[in-house]
C-alpha atoms as a PDB file:
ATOM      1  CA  UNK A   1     110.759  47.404 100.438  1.00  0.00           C
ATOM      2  CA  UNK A   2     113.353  48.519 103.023  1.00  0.00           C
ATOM      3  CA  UNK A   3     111.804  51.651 103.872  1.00  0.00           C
ATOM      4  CA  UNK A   4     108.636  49.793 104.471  1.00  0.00           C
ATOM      5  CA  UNK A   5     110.081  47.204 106.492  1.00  0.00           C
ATOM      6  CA  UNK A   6     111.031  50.375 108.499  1.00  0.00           C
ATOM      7  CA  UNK A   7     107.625  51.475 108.514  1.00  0.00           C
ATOM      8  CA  UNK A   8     109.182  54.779 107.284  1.00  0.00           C
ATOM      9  CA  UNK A   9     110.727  55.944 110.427  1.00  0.00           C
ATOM     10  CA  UNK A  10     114.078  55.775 109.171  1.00  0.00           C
ATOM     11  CA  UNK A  11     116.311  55.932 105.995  1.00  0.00           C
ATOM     12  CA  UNK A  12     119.183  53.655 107.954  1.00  0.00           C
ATOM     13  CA  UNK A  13     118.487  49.828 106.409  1.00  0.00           C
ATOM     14  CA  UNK A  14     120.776  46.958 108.573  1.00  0.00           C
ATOM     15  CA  UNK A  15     121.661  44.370 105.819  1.00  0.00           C
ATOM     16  CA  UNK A  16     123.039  41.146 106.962  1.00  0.00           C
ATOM     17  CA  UNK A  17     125.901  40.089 104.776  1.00  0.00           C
ATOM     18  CA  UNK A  18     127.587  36.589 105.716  1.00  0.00           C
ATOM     19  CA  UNK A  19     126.191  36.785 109.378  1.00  0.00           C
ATOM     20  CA  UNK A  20     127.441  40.205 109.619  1.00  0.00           C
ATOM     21  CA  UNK A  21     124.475  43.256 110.375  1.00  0.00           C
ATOM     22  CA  UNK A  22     126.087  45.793 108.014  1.00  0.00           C
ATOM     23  CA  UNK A  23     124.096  49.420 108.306  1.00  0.00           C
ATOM     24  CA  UNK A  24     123.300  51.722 105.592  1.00  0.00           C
ATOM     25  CA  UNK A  25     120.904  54.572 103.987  1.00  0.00           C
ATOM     26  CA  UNK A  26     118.550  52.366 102.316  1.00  0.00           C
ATOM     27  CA  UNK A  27     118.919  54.101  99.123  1.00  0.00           C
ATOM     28  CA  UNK A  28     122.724  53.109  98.575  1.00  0.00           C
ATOM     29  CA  UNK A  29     121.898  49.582  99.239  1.00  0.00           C
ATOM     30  CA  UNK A  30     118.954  50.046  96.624  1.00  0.00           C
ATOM     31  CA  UNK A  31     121.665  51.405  94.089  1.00  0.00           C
ATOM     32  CA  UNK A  32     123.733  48.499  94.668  1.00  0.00           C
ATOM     33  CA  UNK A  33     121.184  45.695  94.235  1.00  0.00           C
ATOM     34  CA  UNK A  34     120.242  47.378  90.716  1.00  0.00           C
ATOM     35  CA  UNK A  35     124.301  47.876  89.808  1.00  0.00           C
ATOM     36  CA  UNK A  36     124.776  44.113  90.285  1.00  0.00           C
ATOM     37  CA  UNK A  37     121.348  43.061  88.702  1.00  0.00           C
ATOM     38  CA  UNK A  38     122.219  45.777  85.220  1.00  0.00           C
ATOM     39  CA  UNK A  39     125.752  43.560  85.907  1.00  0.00           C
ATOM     40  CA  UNK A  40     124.271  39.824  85.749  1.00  0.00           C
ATOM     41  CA  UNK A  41     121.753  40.304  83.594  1.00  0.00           C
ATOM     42  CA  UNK A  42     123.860  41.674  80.997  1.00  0.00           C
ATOM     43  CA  UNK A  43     126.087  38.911  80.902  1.00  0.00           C
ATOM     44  CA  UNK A  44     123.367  36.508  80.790  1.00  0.00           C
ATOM     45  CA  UNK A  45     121.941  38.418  77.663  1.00  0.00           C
ATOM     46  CA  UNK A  46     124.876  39.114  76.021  1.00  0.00           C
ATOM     47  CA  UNK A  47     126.112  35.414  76.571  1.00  0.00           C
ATOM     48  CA  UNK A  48     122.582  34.687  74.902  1.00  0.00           C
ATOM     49  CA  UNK A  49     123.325  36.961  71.832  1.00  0.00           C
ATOM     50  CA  UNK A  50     120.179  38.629  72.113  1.00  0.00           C
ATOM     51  CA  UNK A  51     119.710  41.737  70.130  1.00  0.00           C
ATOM     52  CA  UNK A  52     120.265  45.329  71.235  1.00  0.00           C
ATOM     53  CA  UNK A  53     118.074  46.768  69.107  1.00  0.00           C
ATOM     54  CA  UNK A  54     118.053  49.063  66.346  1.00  0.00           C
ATOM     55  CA  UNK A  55     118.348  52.856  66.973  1.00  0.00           C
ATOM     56  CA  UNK A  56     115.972  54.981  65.314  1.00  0.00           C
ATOM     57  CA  UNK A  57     116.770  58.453  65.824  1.00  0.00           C
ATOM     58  CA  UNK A  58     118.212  60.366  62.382  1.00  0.00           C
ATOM     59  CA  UNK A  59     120.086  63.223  61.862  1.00  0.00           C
ATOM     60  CA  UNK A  60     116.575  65.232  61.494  1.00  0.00           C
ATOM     61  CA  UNK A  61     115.608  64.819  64.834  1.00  0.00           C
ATOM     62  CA  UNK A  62     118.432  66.415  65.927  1.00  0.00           C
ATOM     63  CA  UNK A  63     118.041  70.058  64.008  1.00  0.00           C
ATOM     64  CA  UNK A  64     116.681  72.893  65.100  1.00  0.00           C
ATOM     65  CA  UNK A  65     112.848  73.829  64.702  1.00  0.00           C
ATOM     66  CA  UNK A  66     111.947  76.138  62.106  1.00  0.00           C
ATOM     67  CA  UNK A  67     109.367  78.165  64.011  1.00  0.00           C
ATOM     68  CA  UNK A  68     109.545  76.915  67.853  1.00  0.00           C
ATOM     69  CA  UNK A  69     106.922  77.212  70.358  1.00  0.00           C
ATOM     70  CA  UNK A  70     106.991  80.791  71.780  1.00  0.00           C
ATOM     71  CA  UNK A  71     106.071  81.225  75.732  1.00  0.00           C
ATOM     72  CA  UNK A  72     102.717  83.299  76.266  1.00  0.00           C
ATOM     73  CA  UNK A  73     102.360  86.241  78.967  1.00  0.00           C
ATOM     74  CA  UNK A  74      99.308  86.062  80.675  1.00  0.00           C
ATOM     75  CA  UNK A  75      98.585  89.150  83.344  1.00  0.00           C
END
């Protein structure tokens, strides 16, 4: 969104905080926004008790393959 808003000229986003134009790269700003959304809606689900699901991986799918995949030469 903020590098459209820019009509991708630039990578510098001005984000007003309390009244305040505050300039960044737009990607930061991007990073932040997800940090505190991970942040909020994790309390909000764990405060729900909603499951974390159930990991599936076993110790087979960590061991090595008996006869891996071999590159090919092509000339």
């Amino acid at each position: 969104y903020m590098a459209y808003t820019l009509k991708f000229a630039s990578s510098t986003y001005s984000l007003n905080l309390f009244g305040h134009p505050e300039l960044g790269y737009a990607a930061v700003w991007a990073v932040l926004a997800n940090l505190i959304l991970v942040v909020v809606l994790s309390a909000i689900f764990n405060g729900a008790k909603m499951s974390n699901g159930v990991d599936k991986t076993s110790p087979s799918d960590y061991q090595p393959e008996v006869n891996p995949a071999r590159a090919v030469e092509t000339h």
